[in-house]
C-alpha atoms as a PDB file:
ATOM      1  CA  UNK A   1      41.524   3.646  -1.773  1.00  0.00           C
ATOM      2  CA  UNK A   2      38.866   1.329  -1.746  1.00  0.00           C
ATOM      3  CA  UNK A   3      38.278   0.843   2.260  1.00  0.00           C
ATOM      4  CA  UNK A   4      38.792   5.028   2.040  1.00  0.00           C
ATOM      5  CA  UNK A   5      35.916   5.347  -0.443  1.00  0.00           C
ATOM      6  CA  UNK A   6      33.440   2.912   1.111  1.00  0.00           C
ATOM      7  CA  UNK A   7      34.007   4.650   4.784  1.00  0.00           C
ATOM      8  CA  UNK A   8      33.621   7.459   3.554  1.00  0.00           C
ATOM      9  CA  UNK A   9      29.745   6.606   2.288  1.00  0.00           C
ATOM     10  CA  UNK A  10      28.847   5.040   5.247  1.00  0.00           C
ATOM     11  CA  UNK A  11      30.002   7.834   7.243  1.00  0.00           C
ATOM     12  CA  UNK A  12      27.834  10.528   4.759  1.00  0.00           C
ATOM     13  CA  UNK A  13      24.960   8.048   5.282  1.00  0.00           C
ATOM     14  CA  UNK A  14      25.819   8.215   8.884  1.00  0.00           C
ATOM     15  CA  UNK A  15      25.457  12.670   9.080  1.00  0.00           C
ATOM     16  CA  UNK A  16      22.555  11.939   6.935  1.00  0.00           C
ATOM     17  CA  UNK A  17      20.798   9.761   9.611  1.00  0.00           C
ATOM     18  CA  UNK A  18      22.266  12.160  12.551  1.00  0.00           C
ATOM     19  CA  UNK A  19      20.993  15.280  10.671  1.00  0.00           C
ATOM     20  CA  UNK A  20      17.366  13.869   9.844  1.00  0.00           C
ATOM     21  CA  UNK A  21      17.232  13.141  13.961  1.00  0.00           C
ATOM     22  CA  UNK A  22      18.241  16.544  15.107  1.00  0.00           C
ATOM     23  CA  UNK A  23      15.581  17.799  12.822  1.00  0.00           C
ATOM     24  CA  UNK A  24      13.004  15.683  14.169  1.00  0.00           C
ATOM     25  CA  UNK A  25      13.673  16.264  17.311  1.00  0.00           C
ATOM     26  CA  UNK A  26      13.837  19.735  16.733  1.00  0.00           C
ATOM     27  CA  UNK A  27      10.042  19.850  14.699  1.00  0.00           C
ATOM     28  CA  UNK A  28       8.846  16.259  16.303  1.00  0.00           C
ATOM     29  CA  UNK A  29       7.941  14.524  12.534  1.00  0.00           C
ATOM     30  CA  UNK A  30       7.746  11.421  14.468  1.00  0.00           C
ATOM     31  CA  UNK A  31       4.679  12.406  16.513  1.00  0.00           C
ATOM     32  CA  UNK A  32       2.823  12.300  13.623  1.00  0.00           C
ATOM     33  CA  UNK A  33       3.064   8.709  13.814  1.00  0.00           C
ATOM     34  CA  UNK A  34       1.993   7.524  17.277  1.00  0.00           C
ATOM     35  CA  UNK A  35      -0.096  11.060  18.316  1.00  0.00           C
ATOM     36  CA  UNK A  36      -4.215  10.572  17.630  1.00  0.00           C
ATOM     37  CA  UNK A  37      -4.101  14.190  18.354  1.00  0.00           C
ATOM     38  CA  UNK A  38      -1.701  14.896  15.587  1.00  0.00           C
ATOM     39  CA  UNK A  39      -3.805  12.674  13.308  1.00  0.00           C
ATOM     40  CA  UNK A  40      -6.898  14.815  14.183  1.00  0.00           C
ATOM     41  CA  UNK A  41      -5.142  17.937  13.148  1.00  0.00           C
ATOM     42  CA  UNK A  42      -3.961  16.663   9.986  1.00  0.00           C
ATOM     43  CA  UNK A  43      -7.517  15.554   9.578  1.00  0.00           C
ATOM     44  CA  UNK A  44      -8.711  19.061  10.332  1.00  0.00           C
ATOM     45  CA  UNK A  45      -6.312  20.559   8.315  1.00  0.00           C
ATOM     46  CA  UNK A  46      -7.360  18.957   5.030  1.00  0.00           C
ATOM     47  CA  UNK A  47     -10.341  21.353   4.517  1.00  0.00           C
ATOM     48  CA  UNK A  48      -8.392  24.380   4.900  1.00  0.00           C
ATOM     49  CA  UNK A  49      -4.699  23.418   3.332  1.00  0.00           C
ATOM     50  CA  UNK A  50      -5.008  20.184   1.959  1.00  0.00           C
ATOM     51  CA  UNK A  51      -1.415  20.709  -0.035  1.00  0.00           C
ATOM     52  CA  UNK A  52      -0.067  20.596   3.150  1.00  0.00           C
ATOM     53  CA  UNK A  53      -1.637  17.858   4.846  1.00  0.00           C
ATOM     54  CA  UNK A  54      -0.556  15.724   1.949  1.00  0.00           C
ATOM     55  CA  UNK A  55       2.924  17.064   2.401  1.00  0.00           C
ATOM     56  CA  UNK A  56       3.475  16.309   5.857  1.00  0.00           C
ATOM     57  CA  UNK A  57       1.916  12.621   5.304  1.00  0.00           C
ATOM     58  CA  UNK A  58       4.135  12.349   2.667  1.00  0.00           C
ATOM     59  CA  UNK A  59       7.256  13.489   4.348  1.00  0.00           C
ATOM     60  CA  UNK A  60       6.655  11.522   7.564  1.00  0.00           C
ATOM     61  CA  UNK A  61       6.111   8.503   5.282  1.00  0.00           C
ATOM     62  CA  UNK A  62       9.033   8.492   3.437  1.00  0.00           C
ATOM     63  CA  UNK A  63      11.169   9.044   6.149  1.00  0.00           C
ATOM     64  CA  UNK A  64       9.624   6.507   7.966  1.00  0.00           C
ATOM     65  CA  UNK A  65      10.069   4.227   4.895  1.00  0.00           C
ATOM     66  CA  UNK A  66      13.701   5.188   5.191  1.00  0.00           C
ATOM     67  CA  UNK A  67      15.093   5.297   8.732  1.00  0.00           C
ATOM     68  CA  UNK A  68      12.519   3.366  10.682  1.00  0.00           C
ATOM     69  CA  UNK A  69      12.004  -0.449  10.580  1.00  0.00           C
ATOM     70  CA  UNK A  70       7.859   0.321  10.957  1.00  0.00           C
ATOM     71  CA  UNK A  71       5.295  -2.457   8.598  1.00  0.00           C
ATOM     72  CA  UNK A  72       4.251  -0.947   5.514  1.00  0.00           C
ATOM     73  CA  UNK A  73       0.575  -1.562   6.480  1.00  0.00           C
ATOM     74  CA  UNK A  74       1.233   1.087   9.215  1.00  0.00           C
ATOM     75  CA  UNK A  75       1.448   3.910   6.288  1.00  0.00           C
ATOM     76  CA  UNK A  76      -1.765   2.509   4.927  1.00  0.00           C
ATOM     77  CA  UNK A  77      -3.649   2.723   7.944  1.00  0.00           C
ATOM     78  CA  UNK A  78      -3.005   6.558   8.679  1.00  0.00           C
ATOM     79  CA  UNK A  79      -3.428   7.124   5.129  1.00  0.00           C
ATOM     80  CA  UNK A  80      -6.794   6.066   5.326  1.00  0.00           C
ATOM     81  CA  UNK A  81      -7.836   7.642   8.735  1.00  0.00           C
ATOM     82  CA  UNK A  82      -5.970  10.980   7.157  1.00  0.00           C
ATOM     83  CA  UNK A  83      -7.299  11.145   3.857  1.00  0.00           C
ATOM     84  CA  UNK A  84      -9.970   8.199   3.252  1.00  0.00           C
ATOM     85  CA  UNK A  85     -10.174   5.588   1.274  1.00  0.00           C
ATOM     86  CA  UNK A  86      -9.374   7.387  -2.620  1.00  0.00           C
ATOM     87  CA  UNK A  87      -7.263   9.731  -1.600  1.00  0.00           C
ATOM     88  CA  UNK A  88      -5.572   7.607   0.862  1.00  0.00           C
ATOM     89  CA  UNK A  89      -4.676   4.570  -1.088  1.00  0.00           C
ATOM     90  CA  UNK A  90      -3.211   7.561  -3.820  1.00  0.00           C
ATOM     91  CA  UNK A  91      -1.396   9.387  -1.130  1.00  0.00           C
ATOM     92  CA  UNK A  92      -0.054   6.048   0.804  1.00  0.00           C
ATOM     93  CA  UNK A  93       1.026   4.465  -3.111  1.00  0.00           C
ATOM     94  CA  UNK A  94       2.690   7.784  -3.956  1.00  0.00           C
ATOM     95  CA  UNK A  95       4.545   8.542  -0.579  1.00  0.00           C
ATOM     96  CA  UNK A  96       5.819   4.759  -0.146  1.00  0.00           C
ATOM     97  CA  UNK A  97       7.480   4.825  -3.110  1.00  0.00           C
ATOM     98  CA  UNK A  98       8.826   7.689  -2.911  1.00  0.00           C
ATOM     99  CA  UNK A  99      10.609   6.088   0.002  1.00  0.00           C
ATOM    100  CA  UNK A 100      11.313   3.091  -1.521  1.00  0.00           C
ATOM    101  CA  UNK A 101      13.287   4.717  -4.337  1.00  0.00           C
ATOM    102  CA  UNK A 102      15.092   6.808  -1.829  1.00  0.00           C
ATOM    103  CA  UNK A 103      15.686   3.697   0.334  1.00  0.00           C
ATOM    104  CA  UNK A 104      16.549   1.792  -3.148  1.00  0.00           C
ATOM    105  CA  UNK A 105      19.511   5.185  -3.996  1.00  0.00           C
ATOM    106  CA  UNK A 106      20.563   4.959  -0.237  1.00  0.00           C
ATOM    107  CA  UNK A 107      21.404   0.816  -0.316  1.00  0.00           C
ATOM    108  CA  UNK A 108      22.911   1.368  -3.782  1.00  0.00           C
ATOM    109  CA  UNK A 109      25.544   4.255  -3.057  1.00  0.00           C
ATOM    110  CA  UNK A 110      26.151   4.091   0.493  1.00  0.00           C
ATOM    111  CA  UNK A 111      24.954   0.926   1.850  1.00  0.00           C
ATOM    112  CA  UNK A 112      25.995  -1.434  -0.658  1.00  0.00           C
ATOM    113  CA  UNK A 113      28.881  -3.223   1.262  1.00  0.00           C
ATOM    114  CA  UNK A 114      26.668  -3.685   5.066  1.00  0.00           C
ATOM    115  CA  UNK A 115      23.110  -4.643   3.101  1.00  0.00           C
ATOM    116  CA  UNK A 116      24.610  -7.698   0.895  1.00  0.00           C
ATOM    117  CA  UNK A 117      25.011  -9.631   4.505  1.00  0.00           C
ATOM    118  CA  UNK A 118      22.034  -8.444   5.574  1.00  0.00           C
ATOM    119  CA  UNK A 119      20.264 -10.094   2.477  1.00  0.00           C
ATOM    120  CA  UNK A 120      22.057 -13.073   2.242  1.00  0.00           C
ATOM    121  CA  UNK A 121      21.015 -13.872   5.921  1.00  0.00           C
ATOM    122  CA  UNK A 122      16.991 -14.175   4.014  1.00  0.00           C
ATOM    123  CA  UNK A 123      18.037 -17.461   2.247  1.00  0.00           C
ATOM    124  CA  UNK A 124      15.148 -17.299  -0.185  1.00  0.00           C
ATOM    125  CA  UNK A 125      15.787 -13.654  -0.964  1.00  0.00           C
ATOM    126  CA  UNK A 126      19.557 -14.354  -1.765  1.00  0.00           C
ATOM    127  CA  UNK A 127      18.343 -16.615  -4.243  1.00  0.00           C
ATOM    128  CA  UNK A 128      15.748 -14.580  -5.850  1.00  0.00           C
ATOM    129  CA  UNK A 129      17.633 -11.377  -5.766  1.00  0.00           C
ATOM    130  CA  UNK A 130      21.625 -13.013  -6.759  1.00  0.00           C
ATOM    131  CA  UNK A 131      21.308 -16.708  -7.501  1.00  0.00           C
ATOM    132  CA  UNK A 132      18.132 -16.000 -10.448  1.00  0.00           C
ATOM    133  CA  UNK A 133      20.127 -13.376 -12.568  1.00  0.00           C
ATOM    134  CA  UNK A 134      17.809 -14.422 -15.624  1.00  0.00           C
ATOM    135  CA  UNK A 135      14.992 -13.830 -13.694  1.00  0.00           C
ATOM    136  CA  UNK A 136      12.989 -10.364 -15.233  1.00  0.00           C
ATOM    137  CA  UNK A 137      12.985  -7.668 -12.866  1.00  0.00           C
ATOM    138  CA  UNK A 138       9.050  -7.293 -13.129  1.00  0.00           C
ATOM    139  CA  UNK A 139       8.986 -10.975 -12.483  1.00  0.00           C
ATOM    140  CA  UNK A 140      11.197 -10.014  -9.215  1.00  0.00           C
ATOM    141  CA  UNK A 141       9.242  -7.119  -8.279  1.00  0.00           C
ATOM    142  CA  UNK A 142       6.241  -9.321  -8.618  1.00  0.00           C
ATOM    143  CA  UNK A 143       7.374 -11.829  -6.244  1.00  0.00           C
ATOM    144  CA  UNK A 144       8.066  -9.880  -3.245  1.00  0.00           C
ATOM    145  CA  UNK A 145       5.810  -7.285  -3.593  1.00  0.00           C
ATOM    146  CA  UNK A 146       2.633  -9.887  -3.616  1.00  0.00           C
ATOM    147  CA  UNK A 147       3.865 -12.253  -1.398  1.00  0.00           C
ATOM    148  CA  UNK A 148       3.767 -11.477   2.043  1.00  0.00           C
ATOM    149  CA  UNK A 149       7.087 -13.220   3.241  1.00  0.00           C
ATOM    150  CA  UNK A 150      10.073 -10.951   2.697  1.00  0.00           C
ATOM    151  CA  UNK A 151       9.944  -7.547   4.879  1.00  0.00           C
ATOM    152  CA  UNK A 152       8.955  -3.859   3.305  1.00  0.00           C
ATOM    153  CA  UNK A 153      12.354  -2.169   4.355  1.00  0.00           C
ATOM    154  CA  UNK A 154      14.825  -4.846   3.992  1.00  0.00           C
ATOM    155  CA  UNK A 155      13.356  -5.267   0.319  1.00  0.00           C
ATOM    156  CA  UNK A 156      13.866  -1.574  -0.875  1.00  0.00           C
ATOM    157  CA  UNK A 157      17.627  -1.931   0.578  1.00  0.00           C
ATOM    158  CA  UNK A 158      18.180  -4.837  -0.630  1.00  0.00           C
ATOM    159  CA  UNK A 159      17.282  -3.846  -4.846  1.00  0.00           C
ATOM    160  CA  UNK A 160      19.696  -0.807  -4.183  1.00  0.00           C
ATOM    161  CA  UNK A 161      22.437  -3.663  -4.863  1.00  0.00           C
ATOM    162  CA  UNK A 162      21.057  -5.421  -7.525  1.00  0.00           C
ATOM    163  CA  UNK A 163      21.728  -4.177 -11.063  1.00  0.00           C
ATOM    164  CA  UNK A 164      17.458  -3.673 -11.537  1.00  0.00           C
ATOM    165  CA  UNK A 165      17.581  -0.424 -13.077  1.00  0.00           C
ATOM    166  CA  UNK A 166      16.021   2.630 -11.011  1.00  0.00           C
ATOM    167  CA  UNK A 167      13.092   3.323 -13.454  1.00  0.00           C
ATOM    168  CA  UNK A 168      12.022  -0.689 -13.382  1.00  0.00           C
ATOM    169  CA  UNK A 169      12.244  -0.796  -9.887  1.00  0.00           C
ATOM    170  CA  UNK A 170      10.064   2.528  -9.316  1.00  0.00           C
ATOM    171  CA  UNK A 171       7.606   1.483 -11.646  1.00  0.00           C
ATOM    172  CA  UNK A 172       7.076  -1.801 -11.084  1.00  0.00           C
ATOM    173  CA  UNK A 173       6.763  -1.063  -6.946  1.00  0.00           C
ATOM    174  CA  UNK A 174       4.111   1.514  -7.345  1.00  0.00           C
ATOM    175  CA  UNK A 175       2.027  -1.099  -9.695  1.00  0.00           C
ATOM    176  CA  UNK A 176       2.445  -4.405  -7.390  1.00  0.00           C
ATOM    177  CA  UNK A 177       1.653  -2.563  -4.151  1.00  0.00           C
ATOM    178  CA  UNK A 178      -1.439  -1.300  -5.565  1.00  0.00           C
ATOM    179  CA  UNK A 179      -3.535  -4.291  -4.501  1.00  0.00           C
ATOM    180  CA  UNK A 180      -1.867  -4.349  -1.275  1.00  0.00           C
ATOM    181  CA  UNK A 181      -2.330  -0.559  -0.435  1.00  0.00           C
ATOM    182  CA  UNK A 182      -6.298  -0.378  -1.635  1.00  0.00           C
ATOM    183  CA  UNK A 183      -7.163  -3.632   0.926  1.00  0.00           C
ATOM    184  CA  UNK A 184      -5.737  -1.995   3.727  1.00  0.00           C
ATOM    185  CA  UNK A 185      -6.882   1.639   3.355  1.00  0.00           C
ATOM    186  CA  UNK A 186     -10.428   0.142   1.675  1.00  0.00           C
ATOM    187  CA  UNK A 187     -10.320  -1.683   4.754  1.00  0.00           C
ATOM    188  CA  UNK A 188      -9.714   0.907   7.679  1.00  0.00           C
ATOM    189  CA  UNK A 189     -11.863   3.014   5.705  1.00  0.00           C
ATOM    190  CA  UNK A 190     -14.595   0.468   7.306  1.00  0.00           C
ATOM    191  CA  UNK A 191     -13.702   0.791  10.609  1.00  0.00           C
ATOM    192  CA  UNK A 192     -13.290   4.627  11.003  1.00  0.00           C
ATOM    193  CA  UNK A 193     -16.536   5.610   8.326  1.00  0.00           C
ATOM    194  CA  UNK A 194     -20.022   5.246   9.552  1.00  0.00           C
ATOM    195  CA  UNK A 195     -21.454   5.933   6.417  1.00  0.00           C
ATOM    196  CA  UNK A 196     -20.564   3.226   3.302  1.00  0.00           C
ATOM    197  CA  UNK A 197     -18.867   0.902   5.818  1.00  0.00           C
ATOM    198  CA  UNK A 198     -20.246  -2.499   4.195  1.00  0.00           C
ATOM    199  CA  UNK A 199     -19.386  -1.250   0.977  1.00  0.00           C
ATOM    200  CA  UNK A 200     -15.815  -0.865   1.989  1.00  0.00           C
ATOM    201  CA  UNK A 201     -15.478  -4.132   3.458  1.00  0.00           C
ATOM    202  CA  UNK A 202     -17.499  -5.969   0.724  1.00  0.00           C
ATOM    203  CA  UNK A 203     -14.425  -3.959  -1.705  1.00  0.00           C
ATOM    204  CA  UNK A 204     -11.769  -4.780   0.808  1.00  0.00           C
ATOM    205  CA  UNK A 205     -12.701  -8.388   1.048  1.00  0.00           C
ATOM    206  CA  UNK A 206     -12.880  -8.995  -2.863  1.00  0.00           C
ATOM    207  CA  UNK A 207      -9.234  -6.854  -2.666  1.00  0.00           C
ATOM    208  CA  UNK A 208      -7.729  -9.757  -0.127  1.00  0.00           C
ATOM    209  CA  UNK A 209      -8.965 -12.254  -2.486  1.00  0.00           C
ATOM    210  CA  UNK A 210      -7.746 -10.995  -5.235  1.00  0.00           C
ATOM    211  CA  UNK A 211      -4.237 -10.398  -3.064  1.00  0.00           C
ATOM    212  CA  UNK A 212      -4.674 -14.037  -1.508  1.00  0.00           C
ATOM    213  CA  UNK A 213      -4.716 -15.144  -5.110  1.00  0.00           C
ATOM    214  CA  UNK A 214      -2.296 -13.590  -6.828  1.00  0.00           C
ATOM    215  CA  UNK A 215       0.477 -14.485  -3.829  1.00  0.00           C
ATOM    216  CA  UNK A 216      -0.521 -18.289  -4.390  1.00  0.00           C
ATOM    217  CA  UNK A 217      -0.148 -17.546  -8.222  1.00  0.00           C
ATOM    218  CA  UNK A 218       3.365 -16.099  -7.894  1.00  0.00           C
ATOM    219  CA  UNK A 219       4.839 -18.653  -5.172  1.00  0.00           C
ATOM    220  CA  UNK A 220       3.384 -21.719  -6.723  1.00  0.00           C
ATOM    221  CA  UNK A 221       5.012 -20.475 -10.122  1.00  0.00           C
ATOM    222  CA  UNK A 222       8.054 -19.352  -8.885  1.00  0.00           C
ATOM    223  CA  UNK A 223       8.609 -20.057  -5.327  1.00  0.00           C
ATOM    224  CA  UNK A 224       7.563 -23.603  -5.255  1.00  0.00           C
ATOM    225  CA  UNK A 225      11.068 -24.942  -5.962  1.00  0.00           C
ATOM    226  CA  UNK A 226      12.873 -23.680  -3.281  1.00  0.00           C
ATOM    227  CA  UNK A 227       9.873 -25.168  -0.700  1.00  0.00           C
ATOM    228  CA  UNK A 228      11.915 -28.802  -1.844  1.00  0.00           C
END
């Protein structure tokens, strides 16, 4: 009954991924991400219906988040071109959550059987995520979030089969990748503005300090062991 049960997830996760392809393919989502033209006419379409500039962003996002294996910097980035620096680091913080909570439900209910191996391949993950149970979870959340050595989608899978309860985990995520989010949009905000660029890569710089810092903080405190 078992074996029954947990086919029968990864075959609802398995419509779930066929049925969000058909639909792309049928409205292109995915153009949004590697089109500049697309990116000009969300751009152009903030004046006039900026709702629905930030939903689109937000949609593509979070299925990107979900489905495709792309660097979290990458939502950052069009954020920024999109939307700006302010708006952009709000937008980018709100949408990738968003997909890391649905990415966090998705590895807890469906994929919890195929994303332990996965996990336990990251030998420094395992150990954080199974072999530290009295570890806090905004200790946890801390850890990879700020340090730049586990990767973005594999993480939000890979809390689905923890016991970190939803609300931490959602929390937590949208505070830590704060500092991470504001350097990069801060940051393309200084390539793509001609007006306030050396103010937004004076803020970005003092942002990948502050990032630098608090990474060497967290692994010398917590990570140091396992370097023996």
């Amino acid at each position: 009954m078992d074996k029954i049960r947990k086919n029968s997830k990864l075959i609802v996760f398995g419509l779930l991924i066929v049925l969000i392809f058909v639909l792309n393919q049928k409205f292109g989502w995915s153009d949004y991400l590697s089109n500049t033209d697309n990116l000009k006419f969300l751009s152009g379409l903030i004046d006039e219906h900026f709702a629905t500039a930030v939903l689109i962003y937000t949609g593509i996002t979070v299925i990107a988040c979900v489905v495709l294996a792309l660097p979290g910097v990458t939502f950052a980035i069009l954020a920024a071109i999109i939307f700006g620096p302010w708006w952009g680091t709000l937008f980018c913080l709100i949408a990738t959550t968003l997909g890391a909570i649905i990415a966090f439900i998705v590895g807890r209910f469906f994929l919890k059987d195929s994303i332990k191996p996965m996990v336990e391949k990251n030998a420094l993950l395992k150990r954080l995520l199974f072999d530290e149970a009295d570890k806090s979870d905004i200790v946890l959340l801390a850890i990879t979030r700020l340090v730049p050595i586990f990767p973005y989608n594999i993480q939000n899978f890979a809390y689905g089969i923890t016991d970190i309860p939803l609300l931490h985990y959602s929390l937590y995520t949208f505070v830590f990748m704060i500092p991470g989010v504001a350097l990069y949009t801060i940051g393309t905000a200084g390539f793509t503005s001609a007006e306030n660029r050396w103010l937004y890569f004076g803020i970005a710089a003092v942002l990948l300090v502050i990032v630098m810092l608090l990474g060497w903080f967290m692994r010398k405190k917590h990570l140091s062991k396992y370097d023996k």
